[in-house]
C-alpha atoms as a PDB file:
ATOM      1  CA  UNK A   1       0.000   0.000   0.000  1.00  0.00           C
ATOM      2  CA  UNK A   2       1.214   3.403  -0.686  1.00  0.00           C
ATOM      3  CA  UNK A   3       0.641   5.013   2.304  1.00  0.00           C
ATOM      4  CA  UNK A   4       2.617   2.006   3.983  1.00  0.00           C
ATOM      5  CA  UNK A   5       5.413   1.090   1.489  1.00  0.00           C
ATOM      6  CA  UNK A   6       5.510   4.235  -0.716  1.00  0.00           C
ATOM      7  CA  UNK A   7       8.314   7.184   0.195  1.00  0.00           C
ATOM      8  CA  UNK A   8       7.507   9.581   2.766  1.00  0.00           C
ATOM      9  CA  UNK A   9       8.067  12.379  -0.076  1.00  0.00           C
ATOM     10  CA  UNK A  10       6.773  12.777  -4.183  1.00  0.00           C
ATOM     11  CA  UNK A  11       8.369  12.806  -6.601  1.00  0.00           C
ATOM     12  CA  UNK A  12       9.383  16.379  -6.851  1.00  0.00           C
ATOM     13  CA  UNK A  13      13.177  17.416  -6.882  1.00  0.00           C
ATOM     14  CA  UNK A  14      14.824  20.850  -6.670  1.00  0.00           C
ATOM     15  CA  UNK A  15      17.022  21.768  -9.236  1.00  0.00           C
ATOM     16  CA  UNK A  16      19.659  19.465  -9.549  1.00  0.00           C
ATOM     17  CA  UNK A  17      22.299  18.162 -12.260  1.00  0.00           C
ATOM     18  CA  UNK A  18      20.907  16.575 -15.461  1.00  0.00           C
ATOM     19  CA  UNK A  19      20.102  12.875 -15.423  1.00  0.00           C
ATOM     20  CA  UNK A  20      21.410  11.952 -19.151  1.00  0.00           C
ATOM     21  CA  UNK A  21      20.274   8.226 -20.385  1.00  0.00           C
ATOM     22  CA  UNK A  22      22.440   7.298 -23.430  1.00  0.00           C
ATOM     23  CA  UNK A  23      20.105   5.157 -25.675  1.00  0.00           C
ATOM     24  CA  UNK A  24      19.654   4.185 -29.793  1.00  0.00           C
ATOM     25  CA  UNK A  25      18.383   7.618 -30.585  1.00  0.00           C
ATOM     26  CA  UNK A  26      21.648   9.438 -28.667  1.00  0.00           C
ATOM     27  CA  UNK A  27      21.563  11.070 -25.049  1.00  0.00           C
ATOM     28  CA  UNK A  28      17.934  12.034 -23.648  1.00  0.00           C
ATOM     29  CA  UNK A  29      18.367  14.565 -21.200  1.00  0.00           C
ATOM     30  CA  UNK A  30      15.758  14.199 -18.341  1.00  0.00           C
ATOM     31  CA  UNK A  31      16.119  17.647 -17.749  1.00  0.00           C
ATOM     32  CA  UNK A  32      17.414  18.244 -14.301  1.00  0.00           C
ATOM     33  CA  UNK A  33      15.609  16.240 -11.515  1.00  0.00           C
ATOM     34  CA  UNK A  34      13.223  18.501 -11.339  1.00  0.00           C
ATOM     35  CA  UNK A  35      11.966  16.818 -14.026  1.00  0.00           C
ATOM     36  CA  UNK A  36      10.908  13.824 -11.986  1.00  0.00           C
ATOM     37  CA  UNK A  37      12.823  10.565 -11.296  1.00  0.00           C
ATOM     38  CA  UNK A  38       9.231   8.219 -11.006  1.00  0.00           C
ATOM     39  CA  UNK A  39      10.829   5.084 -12.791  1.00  0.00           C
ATOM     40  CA  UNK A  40      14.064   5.420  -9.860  1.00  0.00           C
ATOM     41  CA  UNK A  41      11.375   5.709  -6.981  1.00  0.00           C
ATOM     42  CA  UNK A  42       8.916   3.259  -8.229  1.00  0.00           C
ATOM     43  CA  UNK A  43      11.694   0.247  -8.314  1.00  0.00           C
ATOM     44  CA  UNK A  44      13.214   1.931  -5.323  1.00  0.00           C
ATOM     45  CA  UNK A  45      10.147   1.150  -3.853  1.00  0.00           C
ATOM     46  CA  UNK A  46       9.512  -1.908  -5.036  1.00  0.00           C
ATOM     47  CA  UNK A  47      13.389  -2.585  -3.573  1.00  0.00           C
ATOM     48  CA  UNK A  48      12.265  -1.939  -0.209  1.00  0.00           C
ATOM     49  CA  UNK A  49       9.352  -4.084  -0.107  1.00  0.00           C
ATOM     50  CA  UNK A  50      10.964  -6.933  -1.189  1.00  0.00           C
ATOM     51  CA  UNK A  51      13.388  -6.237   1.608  1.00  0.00           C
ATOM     52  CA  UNK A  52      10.694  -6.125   4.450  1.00  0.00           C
ATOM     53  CA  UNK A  53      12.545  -2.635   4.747  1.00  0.00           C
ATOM     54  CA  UNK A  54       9.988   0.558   5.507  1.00  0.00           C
ATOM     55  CA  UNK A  55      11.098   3.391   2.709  1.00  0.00           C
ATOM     56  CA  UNK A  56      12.826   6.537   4.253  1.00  0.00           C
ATOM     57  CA  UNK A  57      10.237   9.382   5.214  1.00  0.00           C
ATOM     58  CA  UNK A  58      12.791  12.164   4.085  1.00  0.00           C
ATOM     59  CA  UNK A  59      13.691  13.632   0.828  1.00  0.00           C
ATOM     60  CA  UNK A  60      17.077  12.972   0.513  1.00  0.00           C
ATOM     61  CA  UNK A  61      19.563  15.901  -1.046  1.00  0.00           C
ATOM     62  CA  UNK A  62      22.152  15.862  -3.536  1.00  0.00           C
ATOM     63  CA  UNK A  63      25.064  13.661  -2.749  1.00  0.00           C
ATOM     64  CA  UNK A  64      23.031  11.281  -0.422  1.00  0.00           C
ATOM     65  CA  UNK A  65      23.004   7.119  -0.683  1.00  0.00           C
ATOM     66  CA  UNK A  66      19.451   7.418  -1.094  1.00  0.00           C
ATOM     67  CA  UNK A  67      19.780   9.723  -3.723  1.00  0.00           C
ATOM     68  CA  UNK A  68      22.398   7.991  -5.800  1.00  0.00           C
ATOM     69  CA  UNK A  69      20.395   4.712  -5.501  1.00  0.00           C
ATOM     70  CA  UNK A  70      17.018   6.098  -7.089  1.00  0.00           C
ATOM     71  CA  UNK A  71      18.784   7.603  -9.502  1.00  0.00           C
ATOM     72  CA  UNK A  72      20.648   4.575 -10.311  1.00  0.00           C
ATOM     73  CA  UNK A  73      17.328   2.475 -10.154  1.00  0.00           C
ATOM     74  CA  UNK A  74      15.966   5.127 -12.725  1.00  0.00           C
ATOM     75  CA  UNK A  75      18.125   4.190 -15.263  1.00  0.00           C
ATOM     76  CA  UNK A  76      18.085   0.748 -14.575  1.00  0.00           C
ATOM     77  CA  UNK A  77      14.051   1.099 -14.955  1.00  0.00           C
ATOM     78  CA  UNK A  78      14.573   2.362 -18.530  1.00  0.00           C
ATOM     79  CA  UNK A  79      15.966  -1.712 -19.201  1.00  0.00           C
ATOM     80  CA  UNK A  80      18.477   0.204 -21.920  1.00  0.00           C
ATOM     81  CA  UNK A  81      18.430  -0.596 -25.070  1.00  0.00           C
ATOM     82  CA  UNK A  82      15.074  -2.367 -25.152  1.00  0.00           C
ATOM     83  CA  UNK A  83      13.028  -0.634 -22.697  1.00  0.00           C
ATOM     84  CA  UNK A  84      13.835   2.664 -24.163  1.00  0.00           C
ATOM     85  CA  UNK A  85      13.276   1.035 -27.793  1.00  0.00           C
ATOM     86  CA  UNK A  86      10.044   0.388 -26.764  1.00  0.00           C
ATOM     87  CA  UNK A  87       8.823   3.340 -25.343  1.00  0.00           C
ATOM     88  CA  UNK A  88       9.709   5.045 -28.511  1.00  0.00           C
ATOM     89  CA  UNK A  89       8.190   2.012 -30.915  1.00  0.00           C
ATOM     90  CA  UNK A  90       4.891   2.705 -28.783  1.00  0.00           C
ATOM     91  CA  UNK A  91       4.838   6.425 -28.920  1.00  0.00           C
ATOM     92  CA  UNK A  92       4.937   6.000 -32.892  1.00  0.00           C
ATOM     93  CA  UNK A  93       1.645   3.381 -32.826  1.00  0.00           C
ATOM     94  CA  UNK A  94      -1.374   4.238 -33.424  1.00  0.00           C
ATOM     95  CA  UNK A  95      -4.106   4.171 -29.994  1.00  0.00           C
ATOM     96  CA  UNK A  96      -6.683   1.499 -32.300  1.00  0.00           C
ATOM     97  CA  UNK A  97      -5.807  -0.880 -34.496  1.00  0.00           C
ATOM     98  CA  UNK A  98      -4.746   0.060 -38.455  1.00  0.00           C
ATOM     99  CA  UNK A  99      -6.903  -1.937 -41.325  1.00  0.00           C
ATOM    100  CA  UNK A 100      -8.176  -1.155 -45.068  1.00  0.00           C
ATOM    101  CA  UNK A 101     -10.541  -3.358 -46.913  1.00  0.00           C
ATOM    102  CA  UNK A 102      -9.615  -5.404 -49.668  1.00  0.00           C
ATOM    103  CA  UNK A 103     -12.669  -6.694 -51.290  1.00  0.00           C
ATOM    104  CA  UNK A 104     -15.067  -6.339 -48.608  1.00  0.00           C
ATOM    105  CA  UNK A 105     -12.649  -7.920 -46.252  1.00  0.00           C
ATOM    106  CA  UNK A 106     -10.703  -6.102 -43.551  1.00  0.00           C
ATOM    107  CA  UNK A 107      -6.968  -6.607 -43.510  1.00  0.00           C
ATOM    108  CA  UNK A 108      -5.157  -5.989 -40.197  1.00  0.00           C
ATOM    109  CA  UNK A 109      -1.827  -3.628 -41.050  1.00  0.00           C
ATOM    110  CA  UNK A 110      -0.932  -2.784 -37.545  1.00  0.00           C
ATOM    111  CA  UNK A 111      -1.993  -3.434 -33.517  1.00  0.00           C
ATOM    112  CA  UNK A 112      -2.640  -0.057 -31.856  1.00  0.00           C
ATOM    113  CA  UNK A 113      -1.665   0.750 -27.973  1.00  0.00           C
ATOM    114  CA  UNK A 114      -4.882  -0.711 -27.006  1.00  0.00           C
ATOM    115  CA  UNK A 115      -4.854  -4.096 -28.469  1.00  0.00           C
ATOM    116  CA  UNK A 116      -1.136  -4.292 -26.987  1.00  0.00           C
ATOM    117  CA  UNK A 117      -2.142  -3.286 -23.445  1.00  0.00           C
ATOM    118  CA  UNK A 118      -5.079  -5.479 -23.647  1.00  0.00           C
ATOM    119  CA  UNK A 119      -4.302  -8.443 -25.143  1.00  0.00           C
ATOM    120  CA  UNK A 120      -0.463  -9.097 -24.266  1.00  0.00           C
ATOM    121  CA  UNK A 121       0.139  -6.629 -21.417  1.00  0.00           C
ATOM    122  CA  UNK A 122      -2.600  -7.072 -19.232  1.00  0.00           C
ATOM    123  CA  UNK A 123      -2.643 -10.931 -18.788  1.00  0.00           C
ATOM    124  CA  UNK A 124       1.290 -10.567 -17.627  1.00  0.00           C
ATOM    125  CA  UNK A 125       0.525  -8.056 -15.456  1.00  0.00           C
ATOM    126  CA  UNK A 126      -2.633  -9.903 -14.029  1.00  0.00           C
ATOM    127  CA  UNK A 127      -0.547 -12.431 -13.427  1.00  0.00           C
ATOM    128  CA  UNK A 128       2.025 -10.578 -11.249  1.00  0.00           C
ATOM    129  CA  UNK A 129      -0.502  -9.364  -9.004  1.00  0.00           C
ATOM    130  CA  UNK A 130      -2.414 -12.660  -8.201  1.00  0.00           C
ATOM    131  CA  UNK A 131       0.792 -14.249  -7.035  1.00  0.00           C
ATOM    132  CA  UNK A 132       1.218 -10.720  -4.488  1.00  0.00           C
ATOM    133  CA  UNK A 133       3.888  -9.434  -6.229  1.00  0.00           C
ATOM    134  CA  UNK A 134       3.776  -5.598  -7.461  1.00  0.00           C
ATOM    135  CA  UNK A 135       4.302  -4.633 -10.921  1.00  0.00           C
ATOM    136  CA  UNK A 136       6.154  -1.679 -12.371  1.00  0.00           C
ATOM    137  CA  UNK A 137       4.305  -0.529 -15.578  1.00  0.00           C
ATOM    138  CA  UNK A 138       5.717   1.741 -18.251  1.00  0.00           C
ATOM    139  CA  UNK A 139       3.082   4.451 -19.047  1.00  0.00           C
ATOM    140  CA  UNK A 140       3.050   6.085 -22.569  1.00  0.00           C
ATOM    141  CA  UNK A 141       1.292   9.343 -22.899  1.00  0.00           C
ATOM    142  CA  UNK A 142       2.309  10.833 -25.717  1.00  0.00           C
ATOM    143  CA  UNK A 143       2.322  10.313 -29.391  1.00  0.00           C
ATOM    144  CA  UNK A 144       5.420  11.931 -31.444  1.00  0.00           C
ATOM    145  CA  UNK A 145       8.329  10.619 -33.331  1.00  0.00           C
ATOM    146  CA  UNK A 146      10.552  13.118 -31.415  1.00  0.00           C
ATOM    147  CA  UNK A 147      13.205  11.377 -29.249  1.00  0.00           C
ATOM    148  CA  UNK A 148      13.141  14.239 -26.447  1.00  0.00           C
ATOM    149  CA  UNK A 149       9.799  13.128 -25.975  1.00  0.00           C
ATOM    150  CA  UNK A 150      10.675  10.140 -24.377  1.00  0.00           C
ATOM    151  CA  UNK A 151      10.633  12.051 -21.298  1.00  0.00           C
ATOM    152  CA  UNK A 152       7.464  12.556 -20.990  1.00  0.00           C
ATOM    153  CA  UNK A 153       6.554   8.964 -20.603  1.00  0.00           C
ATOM    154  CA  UNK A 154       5.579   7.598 -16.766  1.00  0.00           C
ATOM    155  CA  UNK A 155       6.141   4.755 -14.475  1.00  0.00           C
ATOM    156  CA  UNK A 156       4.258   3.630 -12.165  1.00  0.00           C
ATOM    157  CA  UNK A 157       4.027   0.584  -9.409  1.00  0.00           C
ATOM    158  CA  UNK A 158       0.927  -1.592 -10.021  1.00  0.00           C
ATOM    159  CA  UNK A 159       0.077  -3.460  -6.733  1.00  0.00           C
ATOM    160  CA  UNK A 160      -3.585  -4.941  -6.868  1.00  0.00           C
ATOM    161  CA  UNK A 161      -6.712  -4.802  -9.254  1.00  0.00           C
ATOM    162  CA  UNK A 162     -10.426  -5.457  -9.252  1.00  0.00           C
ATOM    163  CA  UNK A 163     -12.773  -6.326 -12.298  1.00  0.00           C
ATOM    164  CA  UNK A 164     -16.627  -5.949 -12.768  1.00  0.00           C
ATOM    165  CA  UNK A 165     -17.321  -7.382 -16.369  1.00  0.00           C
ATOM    166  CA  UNK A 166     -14.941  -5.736 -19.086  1.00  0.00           C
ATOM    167  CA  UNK A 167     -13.841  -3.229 -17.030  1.00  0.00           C
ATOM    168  CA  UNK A 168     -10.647  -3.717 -15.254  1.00  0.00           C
ATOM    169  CA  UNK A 169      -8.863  -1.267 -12.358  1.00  0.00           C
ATOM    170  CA  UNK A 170      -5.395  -1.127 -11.409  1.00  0.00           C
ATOM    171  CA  UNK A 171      -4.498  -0.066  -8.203  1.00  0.00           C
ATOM    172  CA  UNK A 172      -0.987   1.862  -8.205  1.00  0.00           C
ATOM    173  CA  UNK A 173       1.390   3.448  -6.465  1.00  0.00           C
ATOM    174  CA  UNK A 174       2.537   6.866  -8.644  1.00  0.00           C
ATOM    175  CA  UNK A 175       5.469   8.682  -7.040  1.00  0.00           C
ATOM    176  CA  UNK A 176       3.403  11.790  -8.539  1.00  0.00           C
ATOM    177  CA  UNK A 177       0.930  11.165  -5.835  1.00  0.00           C
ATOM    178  CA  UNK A 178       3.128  10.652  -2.721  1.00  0.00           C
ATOM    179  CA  UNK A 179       1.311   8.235  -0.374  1.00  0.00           C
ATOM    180  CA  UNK A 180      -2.215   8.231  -1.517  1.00  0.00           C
ATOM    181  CA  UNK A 181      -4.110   4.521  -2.172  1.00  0.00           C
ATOM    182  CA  UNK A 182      -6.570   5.913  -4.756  1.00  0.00           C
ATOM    183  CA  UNK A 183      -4.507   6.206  -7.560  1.00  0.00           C
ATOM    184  CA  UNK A 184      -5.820   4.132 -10.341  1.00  0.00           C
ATOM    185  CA  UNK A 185      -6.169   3.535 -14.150  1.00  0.00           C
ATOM    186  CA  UNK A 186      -9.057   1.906 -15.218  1.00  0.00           C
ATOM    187  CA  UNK A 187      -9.983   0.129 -18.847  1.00  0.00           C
ATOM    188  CA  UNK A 188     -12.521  -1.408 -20.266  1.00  0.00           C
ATOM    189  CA  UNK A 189     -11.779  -4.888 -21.992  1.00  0.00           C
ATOM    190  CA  UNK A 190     -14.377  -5.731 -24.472  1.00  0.00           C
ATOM    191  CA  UNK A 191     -12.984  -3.966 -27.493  1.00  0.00           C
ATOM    192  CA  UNK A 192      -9.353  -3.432 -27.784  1.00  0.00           C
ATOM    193  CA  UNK A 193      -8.827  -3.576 -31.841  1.00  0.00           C
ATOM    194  CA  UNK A 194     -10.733  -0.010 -31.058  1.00  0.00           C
ATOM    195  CA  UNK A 195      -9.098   3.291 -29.412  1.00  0.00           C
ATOM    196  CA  UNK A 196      -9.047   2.698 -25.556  1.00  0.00           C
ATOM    197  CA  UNK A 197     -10.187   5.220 -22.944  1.00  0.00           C
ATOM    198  CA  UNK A 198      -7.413   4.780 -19.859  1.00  0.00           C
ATOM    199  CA  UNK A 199      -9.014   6.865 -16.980  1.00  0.00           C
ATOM    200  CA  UNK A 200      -7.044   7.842 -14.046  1.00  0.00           C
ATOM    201  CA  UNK A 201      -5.746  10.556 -11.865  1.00  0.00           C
ATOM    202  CA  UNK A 202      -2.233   9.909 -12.290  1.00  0.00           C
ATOM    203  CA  UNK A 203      -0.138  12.861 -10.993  1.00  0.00           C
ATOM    204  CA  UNK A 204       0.448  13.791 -15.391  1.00  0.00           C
ATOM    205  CA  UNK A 205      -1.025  17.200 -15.661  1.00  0.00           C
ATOM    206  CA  UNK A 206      -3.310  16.830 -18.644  1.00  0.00           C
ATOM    207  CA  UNK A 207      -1.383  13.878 -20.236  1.00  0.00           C
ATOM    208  CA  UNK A 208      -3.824  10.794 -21.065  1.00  0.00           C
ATOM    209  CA  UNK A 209      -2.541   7.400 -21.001  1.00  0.00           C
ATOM    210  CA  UNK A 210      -2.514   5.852 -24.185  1.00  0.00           C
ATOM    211  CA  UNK A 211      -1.297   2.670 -22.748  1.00  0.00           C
ATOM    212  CA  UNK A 212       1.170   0.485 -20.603  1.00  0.00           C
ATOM    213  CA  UNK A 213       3.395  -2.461 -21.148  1.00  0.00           C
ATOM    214  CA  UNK A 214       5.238  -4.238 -18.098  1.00  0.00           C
ATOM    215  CA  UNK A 215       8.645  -3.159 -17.427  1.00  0.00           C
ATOM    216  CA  UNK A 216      11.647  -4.916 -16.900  1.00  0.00           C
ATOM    217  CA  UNK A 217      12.325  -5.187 -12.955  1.00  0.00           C
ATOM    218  CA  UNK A 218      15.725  -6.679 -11.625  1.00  0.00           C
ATOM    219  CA  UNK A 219      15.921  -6.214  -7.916  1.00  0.00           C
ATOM    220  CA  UNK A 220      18.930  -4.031  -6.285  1.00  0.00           C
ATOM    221  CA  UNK A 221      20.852  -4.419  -2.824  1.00  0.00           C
ATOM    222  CA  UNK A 222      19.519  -1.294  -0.583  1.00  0.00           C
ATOM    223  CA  UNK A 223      22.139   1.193  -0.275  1.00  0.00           C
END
């Protein structure tokens, strides 16, 4: 639960030197870290729990273990090459599926972020979370072909769900949204070849979610 195992701070930063990924598309500058460092603090978190270890209460500054590790576990969240490869392959899909007709028949050209989340994510994830373990989830919410916009994807910690019918809700831990249990994003099932609302109230400003894929977790020794 996020109000137990979450950090005792969100994730906002002051000022602070540039976190610089190197990845197939050349360096993506995350700003400073007052850009956000959610992938870091979601594993981070996800580090502790695993450990039986409560998460520190205060921010840490520049300099500090704590710092260094989240940091650290923010790179290691963007699984480079691949995970970074695949934020970028999923920012350049379409949100519903691609077809033409060819003779009165419809002929499938591409799977859109829907279909993907749906049909392949989803049951992974699903999985995760009926065995008790969390799940950190890549969250893309933008569409562009520009690399720099890589930074404006999200990561989150997935740690329970409920289902009524179709519709599905994910229960997760944002570092947006410090300690609070309500966070959620919510789909509906029953027609993923079409373009898929994600609700939620993810700490994203006016970003939607256009969909989410299950990331790459490795656990790390606490510092």
């Amino acid at each position: 639960m996020p109000s137990r195992d979450g950090f005792g701070f969100d994730n906002s930063w002051p000022s602070q030197p540039a976190v610089v990924l190197p990845t197939p598309f050349g360096e993506i500058r995350l700003g400073d870290a007052s850009a956000g460092l959610c992938g870091g603090m979601a594993f981070a978190a996800l580090d502790h729990w695993r450990a039986g270890v409560a998460p520190p209460t205060e921010r840490p500054g520049q300099g500090e273990r704590l710092y260094r590790f989240i940091v650290d576990r923010l790179i290691d969240s963007w699984h480079l090459p691949t995970g970074v490869v695949q934020y970028y392959q999923w920012m350049n899909l379409p949100d519903a599926d691609t077809t033409f007709n060819v003779f009165g028949r419809r002929v499938l050209t591409e799977r859109g972020l829907g279909w993907r989340t749906i049909r392949t994510q989803w049951p992974q994830v699903r999985a995760d979370l009926k065995r008790g373990v969390p799940v950190p989830l890549g969250v893309v919410t933008v569409a562009s072909r520009d690399p720099r916009d890589l930074a404006a994807n999200h990561q989150v910690l997935a740690f329970g769900h409920s289902t009524e019918g179709s519709r599905v809700t994910l229960k997760v831990y944002d570092p947006n949204r410090g300690r609070r249990d309500d966070v959620f994003i919510a789909f509906d099932t029953s027609a993923p070849a079409r373009t898929t609302t994600f609700e939620h109230n993810l700490g994203l400003g006016r970003r939607r979610v256009r969909g989410f894929f299950r990331a790459a977790y490795t656990p790390a020794t606490l510092p």
